[in-house]
PDB file of N, CA and C in Angstrom:
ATOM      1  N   UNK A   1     -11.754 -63.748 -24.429  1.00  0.00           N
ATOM      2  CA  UNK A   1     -12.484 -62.496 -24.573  1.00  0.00           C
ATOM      3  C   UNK A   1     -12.486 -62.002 -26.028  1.00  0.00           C
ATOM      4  N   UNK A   2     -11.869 -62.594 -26.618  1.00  0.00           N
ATOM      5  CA  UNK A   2     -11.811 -62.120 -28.229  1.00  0.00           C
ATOM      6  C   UNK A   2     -12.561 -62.683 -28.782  1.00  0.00           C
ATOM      7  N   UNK A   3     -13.107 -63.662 -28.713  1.00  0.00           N
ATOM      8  CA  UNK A   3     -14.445 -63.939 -28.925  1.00  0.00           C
ATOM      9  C   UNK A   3     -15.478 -62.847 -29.036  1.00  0.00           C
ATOM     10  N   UNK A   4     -15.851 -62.232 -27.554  1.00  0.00           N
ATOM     11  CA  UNK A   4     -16.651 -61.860 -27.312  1.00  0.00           C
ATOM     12  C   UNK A   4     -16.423 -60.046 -28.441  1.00  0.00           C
ATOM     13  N   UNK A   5     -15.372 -60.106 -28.446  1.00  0.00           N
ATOM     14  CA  UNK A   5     -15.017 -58.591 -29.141  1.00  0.00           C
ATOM     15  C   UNK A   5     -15.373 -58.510 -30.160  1.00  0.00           C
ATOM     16  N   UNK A   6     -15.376 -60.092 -31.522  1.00  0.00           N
ATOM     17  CA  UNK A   6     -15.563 -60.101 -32.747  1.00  0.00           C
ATOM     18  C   UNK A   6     -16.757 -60.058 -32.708  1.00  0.00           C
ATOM     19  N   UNK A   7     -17.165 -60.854 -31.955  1.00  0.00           N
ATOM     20  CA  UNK A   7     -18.832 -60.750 -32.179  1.00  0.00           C
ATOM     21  C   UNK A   7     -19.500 -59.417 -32.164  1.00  0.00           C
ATOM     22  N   UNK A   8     -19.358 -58.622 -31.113  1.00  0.00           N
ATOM     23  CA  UNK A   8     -19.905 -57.189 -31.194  1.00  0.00           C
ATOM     24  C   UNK A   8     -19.393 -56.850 -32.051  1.00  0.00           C
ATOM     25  N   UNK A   9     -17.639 -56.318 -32.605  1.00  0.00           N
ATOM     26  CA  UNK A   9     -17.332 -55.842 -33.918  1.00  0.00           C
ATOM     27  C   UNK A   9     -18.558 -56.175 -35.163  1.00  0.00           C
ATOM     28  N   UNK A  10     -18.643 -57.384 -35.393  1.00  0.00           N
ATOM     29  CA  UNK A  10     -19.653 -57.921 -36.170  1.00  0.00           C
ATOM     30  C   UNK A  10     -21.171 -57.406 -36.068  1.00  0.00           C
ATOM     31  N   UNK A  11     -21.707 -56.895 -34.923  1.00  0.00           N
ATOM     32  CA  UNK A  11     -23.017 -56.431 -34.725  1.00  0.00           C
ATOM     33  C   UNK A  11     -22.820 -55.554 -34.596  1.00  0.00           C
ATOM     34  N   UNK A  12     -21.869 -54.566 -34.571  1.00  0.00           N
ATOM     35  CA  UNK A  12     -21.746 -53.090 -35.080  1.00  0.00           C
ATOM     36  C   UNK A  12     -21.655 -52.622 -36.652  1.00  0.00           C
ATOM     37  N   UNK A  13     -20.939 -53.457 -37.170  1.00  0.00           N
ATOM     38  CA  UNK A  13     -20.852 -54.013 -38.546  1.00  0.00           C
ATOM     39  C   UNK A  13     -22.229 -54.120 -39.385  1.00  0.00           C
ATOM     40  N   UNK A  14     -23.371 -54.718 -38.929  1.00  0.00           N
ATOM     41  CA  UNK A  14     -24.225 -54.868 -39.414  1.00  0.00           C
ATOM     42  C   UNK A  14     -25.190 -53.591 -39.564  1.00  0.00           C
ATOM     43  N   UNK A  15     -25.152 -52.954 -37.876  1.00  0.00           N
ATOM     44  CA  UNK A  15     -25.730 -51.875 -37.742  1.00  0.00           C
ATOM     45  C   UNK A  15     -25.157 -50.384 -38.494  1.00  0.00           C
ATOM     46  N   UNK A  16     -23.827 -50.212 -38.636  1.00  0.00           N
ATOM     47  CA  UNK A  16     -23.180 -49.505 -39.651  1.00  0.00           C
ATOM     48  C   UNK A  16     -23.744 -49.210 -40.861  1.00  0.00           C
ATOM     49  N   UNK A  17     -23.637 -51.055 -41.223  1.00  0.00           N
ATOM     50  CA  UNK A  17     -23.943 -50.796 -43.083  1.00  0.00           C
ATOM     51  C   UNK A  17     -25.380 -50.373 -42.982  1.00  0.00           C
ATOM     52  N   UNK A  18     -26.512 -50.709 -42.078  1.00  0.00           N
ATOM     53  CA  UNK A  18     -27.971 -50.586 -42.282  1.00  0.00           C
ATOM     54  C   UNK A  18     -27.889 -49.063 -42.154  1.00  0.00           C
ATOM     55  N   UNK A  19     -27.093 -48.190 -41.275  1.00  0.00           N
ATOM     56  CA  UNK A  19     -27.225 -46.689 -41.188  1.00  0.00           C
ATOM     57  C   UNK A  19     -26.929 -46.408 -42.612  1.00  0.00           C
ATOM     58  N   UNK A  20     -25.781 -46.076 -43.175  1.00  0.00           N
ATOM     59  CA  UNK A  20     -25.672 -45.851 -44.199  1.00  0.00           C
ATOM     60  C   UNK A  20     -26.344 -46.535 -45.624  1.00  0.00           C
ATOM     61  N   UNK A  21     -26.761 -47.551 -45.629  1.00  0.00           N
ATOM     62  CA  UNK A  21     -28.359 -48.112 -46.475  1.00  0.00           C
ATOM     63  C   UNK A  21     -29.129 -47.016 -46.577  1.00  0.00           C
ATOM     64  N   UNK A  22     -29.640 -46.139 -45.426  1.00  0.00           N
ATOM     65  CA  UNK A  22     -30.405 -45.333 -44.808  1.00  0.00           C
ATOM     66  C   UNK A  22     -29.941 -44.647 -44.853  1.00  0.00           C
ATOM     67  N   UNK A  23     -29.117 -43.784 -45.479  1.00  0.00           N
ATOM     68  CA  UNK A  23     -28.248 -42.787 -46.018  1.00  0.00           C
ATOM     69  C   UNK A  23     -27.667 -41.577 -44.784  1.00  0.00           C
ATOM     70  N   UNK A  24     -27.579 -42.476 -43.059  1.00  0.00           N
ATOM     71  CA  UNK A  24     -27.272 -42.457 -42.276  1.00  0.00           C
ATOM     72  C   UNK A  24     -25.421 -42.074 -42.206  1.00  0.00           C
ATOM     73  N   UNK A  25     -25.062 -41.719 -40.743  1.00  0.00           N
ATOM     74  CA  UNK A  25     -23.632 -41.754 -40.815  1.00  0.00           C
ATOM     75  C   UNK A  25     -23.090 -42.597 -39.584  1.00  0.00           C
ATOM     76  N   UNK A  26     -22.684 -43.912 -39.468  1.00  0.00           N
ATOM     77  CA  UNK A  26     -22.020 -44.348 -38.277  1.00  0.00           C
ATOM     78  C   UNK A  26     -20.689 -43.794 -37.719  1.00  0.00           C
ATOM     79  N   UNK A  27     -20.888 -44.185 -36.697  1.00  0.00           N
ATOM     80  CA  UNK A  27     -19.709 -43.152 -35.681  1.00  0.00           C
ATOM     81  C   UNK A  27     -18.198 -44.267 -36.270  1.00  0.00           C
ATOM     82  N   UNK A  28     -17.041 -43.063 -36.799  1.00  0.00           N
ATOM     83  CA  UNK A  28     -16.463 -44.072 -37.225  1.00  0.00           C
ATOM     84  C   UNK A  28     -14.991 -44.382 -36.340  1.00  0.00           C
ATOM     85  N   UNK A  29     -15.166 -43.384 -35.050  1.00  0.00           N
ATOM     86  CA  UNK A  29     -13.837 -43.671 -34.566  1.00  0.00           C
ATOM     87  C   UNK A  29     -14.150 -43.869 -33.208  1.00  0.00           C
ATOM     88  N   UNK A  30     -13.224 -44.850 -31.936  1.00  0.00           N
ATOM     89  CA  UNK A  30     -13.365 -44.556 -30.845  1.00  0.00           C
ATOM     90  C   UNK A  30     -13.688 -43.026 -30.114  1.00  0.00           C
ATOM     91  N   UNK A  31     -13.288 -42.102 -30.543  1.00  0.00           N
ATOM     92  CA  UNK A  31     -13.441 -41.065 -29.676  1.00  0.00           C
ATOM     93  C   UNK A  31     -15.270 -40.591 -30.155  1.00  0.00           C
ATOM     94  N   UNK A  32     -15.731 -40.762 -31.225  1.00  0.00           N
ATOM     95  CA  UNK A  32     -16.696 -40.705 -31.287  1.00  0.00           C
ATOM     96  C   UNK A  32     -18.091 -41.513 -30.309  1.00  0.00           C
ATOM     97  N   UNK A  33     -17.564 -42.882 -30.152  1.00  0.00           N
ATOM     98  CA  UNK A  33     -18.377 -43.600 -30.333  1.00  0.00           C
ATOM     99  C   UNK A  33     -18.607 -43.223 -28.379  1.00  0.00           C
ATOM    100  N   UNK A  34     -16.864 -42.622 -27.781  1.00  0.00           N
ATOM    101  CA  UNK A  34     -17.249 -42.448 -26.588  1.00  0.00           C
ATOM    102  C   UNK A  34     -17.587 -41.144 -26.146  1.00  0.00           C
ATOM    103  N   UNK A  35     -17.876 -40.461 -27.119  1.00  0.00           N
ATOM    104  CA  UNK A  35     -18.649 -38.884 -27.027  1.00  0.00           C
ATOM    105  C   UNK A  35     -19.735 -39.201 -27.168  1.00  0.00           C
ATOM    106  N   UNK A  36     -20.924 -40.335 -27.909  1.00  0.00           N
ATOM    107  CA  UNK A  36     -21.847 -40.362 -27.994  1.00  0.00           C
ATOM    108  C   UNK A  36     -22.726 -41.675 -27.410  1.00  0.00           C
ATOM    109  N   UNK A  37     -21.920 -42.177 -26.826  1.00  0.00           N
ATOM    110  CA  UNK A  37     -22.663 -43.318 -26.047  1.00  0.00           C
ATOM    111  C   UNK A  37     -22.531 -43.563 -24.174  1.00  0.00           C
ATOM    112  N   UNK A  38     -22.961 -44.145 -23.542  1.00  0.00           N
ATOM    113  CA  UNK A  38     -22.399 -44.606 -22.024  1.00  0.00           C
ATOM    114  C   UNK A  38     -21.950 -45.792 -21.897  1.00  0.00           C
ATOM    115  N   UNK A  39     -21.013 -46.433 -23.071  1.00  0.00           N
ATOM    116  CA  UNK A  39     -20.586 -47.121 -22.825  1.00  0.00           C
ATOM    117  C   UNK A  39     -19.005 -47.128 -22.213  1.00  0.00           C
ATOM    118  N   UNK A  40     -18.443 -47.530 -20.951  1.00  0.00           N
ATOM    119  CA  UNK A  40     -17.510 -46.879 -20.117  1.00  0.00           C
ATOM    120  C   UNK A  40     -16.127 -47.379 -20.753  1.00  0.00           C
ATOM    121  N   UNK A  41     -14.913 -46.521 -20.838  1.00  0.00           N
ATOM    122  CA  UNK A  41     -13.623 -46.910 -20.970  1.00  0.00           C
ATOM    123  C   UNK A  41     -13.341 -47.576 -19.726  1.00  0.00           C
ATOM    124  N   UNK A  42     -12.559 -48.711 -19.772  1.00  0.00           N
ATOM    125  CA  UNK A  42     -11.927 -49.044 -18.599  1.00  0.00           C
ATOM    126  C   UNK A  42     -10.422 -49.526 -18.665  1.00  0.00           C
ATOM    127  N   UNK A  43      -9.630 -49.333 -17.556  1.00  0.00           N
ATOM    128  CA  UNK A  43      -8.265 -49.761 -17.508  1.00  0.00           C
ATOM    129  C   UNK A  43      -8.478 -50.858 -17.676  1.00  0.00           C
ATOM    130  N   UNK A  44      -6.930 -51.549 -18.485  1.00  0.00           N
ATOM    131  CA  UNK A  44      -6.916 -52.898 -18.527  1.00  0.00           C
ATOM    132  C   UNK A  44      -6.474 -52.887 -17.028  1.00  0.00           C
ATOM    133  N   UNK A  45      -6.935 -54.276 -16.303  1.00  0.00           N
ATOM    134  CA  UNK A  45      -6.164 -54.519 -14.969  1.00  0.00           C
ATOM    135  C   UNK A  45      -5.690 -56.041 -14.968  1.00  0.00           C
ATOM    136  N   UNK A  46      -5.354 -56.565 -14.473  1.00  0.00           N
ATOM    137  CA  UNK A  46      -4.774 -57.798 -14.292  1.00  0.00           C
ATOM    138  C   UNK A  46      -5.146 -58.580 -12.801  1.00  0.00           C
ATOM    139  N   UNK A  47      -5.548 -57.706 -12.115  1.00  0.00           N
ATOM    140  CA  UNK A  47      -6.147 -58.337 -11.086  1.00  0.00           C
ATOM    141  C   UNK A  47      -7.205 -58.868 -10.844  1.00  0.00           C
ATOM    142  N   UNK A  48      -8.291 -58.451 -11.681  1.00  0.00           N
ATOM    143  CA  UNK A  48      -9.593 -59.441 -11.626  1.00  0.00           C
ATOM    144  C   UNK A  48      -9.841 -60.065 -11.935  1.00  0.00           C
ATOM    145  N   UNK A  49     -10.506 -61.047 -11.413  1.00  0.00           N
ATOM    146  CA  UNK A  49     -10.718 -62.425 -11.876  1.00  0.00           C
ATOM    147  C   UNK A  49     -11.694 -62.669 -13.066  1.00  0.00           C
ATOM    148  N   UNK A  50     -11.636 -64.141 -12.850  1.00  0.00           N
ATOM    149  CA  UNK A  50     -13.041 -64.376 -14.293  1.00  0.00           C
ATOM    150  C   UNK A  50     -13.827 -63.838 -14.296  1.00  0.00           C
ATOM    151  N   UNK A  51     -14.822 -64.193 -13.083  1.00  0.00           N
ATOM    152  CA  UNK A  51     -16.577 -63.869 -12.296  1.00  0.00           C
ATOM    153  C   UNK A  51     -16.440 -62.712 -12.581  1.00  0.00           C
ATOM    154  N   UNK A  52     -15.377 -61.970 -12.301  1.00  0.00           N
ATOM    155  CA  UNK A  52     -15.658 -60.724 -12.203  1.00  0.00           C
ATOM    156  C   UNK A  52     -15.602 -59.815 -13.710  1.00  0.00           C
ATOM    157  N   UNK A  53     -14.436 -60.339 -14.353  1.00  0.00           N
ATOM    158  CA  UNK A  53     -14.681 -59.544 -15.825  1.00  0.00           C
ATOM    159  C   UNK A  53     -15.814 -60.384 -16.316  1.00  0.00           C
ATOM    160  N   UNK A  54     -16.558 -61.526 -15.918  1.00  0.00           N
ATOM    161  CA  UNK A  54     -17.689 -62.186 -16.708  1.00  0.00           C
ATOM    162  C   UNK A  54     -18.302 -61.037 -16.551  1.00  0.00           C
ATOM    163  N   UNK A  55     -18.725 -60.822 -15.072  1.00  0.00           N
ATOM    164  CA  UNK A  55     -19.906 -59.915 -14.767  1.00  0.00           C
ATOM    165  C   UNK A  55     -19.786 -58.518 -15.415  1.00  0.00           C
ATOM    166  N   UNK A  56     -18.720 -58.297 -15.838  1.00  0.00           N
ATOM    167  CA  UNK A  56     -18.565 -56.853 -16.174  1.00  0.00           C
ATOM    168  C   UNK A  56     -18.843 -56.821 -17.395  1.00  0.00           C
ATOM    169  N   UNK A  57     -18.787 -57.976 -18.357  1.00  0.00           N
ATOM    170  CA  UNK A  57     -19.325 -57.934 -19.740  1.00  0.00           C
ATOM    171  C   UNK A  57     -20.641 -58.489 -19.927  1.00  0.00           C
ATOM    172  N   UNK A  58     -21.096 -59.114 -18.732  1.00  0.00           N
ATOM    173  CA  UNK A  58     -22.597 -59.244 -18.657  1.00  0.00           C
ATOM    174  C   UNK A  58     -23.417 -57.711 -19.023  1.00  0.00           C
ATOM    175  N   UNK A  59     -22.678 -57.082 -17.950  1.00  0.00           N
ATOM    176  CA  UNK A  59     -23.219 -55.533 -17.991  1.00  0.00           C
ATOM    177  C   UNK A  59     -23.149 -54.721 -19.221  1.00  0.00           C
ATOM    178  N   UNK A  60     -22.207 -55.269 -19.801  1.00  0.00           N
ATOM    179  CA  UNK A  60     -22.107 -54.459 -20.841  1.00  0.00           C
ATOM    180  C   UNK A  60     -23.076 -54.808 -21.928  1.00  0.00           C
ATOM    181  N   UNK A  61     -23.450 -56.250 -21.962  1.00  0.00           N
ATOM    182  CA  UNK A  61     -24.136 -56.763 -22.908  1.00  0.00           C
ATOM    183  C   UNK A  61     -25.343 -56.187 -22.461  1.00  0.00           C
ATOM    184  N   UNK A  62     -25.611 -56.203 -21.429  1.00  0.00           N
ATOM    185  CA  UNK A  62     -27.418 -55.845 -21.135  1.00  0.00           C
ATOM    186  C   UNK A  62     -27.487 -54.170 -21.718  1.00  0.00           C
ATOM    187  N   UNK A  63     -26.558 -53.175 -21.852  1.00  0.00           N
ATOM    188  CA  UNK A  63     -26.382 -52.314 -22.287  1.00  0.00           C
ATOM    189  C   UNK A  63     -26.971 -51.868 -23.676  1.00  0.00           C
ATOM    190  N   UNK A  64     -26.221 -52.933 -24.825  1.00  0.00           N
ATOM    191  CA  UNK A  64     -26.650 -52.853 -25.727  1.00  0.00           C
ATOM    192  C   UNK A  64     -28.013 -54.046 -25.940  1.00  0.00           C
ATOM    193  N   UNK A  65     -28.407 -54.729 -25.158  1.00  0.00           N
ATOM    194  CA  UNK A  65     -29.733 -54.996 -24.985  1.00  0.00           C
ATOM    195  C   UNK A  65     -30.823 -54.295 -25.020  1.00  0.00           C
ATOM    196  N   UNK A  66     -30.458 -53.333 -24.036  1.00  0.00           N
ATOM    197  CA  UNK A  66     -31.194 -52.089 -23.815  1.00  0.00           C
ATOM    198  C   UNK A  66     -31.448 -51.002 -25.040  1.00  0.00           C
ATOM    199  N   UNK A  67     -30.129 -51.042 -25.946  1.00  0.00           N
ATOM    200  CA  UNK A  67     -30.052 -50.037 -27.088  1.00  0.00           C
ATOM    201  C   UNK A  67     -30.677 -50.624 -28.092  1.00  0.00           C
ATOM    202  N   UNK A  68     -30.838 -52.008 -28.588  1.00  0.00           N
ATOM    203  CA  UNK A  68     -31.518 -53.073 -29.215  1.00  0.00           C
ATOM    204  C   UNK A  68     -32.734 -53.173 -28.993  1.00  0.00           C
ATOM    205  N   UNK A  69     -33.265 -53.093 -27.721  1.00  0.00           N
ATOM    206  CA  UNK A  69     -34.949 -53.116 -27.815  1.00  0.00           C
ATOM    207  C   UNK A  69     -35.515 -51.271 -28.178  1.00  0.00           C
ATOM    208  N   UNK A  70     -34.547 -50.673 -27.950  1.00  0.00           N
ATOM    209  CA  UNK A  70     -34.945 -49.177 -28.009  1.00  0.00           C
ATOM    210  C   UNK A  70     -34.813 -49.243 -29.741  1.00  0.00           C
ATOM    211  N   UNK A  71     -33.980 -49.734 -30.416  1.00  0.00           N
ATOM    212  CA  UNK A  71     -33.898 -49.523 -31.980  1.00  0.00           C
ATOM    213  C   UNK A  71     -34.961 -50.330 -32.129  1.00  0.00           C
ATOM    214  N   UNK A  72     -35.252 -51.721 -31.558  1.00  0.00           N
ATOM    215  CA  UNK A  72     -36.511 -52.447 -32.253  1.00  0.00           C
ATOM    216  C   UNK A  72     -38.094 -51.228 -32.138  1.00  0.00           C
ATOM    217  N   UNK A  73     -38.125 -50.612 -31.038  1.00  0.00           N
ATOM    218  CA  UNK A  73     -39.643 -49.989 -31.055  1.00  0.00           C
ATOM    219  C   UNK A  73     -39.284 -48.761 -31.830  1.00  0.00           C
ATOM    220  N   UNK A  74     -38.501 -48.351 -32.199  1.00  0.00           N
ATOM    221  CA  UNK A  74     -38.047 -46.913 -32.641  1.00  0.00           C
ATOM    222  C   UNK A  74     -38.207 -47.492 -34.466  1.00  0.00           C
ATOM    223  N   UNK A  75     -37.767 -48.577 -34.784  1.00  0.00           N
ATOM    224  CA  UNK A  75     -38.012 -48.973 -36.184  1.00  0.00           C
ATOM    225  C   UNK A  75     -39.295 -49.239 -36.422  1.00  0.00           C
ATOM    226  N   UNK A  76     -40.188 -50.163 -35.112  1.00  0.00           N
ATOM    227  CA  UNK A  76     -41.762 -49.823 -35.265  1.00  0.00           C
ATOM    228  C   UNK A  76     -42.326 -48.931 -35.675  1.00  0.00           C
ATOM    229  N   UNK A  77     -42.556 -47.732 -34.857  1.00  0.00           N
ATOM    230  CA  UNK A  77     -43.069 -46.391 -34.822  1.00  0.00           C
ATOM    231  C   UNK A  77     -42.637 -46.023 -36.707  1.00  0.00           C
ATOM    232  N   UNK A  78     -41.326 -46.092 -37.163  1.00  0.00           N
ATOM    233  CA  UNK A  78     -41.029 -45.981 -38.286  1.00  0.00           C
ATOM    234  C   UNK A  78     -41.652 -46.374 -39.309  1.00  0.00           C
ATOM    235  N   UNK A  79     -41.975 -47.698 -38.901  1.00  0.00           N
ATOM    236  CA  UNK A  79     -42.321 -48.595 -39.759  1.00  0.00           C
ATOM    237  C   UNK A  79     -41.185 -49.086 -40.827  1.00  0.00           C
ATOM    238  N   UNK A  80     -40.007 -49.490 -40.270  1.00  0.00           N
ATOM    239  CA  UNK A  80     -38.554 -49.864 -41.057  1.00  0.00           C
ATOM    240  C   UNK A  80     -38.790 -50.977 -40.394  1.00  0.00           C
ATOM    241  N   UNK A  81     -39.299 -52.124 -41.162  1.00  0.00           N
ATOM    242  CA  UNK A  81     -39.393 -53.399 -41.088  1.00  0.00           C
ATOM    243  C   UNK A  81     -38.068 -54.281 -40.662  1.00  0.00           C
ATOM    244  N   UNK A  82     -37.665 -53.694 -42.119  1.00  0.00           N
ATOM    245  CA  UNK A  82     -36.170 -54.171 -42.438  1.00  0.00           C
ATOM    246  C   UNK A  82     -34.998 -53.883 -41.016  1.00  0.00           C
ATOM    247  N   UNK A  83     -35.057 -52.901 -40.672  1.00  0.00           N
ATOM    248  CA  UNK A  83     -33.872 -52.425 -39.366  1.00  0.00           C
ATOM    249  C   UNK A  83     -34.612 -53.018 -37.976  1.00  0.00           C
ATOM    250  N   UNK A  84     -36.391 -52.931 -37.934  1.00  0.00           N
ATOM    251  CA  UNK A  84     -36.479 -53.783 -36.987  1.00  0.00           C
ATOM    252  C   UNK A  84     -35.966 -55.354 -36.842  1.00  0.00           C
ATOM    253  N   UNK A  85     -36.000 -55.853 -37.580  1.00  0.00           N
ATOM    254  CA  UNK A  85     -35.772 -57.333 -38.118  1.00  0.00           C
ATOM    255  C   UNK A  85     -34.047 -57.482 -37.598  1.00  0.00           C
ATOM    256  N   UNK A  86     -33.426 -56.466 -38.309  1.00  0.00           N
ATOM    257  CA  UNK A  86     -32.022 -56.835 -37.432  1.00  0.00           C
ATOM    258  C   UNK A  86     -31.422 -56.488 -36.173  1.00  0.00           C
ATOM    259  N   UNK A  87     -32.139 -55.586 -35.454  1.00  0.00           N
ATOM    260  CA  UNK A  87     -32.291 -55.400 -34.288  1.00  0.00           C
ATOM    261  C   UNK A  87     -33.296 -56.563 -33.411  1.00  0.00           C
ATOM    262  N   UNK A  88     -33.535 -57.235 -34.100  1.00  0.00           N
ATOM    263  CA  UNK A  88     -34.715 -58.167 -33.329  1.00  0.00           C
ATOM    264  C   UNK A  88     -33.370 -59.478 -32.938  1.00  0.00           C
ATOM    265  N   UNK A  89     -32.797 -59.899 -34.263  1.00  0.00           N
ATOM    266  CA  UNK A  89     -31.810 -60.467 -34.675  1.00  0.00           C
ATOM    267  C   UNK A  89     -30.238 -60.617 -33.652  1.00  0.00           C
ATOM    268  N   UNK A  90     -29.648 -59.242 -33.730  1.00  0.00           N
ATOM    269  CA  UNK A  90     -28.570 -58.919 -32.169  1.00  0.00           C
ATOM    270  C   UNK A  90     -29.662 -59.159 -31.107  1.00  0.00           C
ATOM    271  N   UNK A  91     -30.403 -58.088 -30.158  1.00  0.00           N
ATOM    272  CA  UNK A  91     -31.010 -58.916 -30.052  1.00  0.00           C
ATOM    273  C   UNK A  91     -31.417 -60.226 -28.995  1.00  0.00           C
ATOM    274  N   UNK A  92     -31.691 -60.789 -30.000  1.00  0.00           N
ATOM    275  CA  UNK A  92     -31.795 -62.119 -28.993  1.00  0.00           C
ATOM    276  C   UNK A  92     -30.470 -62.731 -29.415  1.00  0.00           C
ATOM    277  N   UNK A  93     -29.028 -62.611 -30.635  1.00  0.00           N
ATOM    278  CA  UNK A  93     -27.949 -62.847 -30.003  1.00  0.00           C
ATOM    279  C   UNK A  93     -27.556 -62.528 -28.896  1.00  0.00           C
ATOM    280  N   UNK A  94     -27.806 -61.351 -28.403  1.00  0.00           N
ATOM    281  CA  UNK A  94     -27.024 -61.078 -27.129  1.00  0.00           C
ATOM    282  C   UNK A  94     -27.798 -61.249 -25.755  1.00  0.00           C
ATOM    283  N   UNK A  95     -28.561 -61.664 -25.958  1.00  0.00           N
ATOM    284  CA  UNK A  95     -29.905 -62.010 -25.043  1.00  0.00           C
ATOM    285  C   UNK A  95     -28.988 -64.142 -24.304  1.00  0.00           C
ATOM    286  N   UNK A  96     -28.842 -64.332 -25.610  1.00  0.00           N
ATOM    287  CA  UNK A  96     -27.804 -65.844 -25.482  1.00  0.00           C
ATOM    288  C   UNK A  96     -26.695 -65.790 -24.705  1.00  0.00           C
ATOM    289  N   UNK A  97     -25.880 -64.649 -25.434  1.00  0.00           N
ATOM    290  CA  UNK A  97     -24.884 -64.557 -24.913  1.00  0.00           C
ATOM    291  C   UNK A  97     -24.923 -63.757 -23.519  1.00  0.00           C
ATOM    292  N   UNK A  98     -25.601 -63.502 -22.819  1.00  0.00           N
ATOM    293  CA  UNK A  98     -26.019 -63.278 -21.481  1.00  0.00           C
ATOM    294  C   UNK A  98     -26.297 -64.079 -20.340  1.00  0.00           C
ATOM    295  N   UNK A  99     -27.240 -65.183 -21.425  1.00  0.00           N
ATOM    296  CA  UNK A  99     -27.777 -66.195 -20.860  1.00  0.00           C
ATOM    297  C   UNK A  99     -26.627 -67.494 -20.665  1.00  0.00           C
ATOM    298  N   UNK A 100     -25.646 -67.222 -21.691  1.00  0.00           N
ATOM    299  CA  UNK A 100     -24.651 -68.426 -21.631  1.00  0.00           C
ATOM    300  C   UNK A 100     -23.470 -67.502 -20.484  1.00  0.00           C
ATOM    301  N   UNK A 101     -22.811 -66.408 -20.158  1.00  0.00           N
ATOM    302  CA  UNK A 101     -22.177 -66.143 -19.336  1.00  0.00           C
ATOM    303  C   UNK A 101     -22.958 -66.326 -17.650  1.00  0.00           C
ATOM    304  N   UNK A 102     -23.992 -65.730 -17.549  1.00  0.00           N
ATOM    305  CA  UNK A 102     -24.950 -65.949 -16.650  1.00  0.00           C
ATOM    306  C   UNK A 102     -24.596 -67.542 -15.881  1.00  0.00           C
ATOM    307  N   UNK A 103     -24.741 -68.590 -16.744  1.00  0.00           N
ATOM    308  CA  UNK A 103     -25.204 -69.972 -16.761  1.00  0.00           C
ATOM    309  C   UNK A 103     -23.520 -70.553 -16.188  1.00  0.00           C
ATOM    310  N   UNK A 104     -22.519 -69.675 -16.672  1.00  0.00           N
ATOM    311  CA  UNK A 104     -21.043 -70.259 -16.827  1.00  0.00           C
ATOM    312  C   UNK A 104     -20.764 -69.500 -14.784  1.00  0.00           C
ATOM    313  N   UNK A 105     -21.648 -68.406 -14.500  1.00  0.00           N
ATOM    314  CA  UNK A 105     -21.659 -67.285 -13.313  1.00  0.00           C
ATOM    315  C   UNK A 105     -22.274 -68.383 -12.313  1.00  0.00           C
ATOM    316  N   UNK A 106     -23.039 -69.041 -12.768  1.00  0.00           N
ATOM    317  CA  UNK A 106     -23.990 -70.039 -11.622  1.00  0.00           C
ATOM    318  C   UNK A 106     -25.418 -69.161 -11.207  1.00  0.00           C
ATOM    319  N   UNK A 107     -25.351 -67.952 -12.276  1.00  0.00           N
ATOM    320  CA  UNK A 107     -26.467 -67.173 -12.040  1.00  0.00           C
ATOM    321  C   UNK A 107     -27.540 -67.346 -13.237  1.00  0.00           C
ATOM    322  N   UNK A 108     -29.217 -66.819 -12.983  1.00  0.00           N
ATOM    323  CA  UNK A 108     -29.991 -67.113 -14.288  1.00  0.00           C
ATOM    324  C   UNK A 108     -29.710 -65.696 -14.901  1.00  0.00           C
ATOM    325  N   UNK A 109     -30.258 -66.040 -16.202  1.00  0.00           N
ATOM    326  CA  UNK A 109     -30.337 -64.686 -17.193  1.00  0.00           C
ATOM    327  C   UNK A 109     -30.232 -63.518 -16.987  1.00  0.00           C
ATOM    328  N   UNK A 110     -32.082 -63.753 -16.226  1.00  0.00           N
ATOM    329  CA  UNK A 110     -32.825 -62.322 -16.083  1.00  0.00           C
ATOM    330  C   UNK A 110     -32.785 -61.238 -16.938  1.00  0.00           C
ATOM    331  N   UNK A 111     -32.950 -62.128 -17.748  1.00  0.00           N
ATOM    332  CA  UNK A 111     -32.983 -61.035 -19.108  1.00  0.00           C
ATOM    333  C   UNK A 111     -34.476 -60.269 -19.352  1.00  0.00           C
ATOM    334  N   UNK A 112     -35.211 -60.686 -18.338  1.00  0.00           N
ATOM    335  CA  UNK A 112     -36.895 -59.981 -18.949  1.00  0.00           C
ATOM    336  C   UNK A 112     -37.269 -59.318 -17.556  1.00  0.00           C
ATOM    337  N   UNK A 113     -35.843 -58.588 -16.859  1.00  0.00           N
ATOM    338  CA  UNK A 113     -36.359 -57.694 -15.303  1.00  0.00           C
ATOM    339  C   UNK A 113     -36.018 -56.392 -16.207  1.00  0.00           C
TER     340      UNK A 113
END
């Protein structure tokens, strides 16, 4: 799963520096980031299995899928080429990485319902 942690660290990372490029302010602490988003705290548990924390970070990924196509049309309308481009970028990374947990689930993508 640490895998999967660096990688988002890393695509938050990107999206950070482009806010502040944009003379923006990224959220810089957990308590922020869970005052301003729906993305859910959860107990660590020890009882669930793979399938099941797979599926739970499936969900999470389609999440910021969802926040990724909303920054891609929102940089349209802008006309910020540049921030669409790296939102296009995560993205269809995480569009993969959906598609590769999905595939590991015995389930398809369904990344375009």
């Amino acid at each position: 799963m640490d895998e999967f942690m660096e990688e988002i660290d890393s695509q938050l990372d990107v999206i950070s520096e482009r806010l502040i490029a944009l003379d923006g302010s990224p959220y810089s602490t957990l308590k922020e980031m869970a005052e301003n988003t729906k993305i859910q705290d959860w107990p660590g548990e020890w009882n669930k299995t793979t399938p099941e924390r797979l599926a739970h970070l499936v969900d999470g990924y389609r999440y910021l899928e969802d926040l990724y196509q909303h920054g891609i049309e929102v940089s349209d309308v802008e006309k910020d080429f540049s921030t669409q481009d790296i939102f296009i970028g995560l993205k269809t990374a995480i569009e993969k990485k959906i598609w590769m947990i999905q595939a590991e689930l015995g389930s398809a993508p369904e990344i375009d319902e």
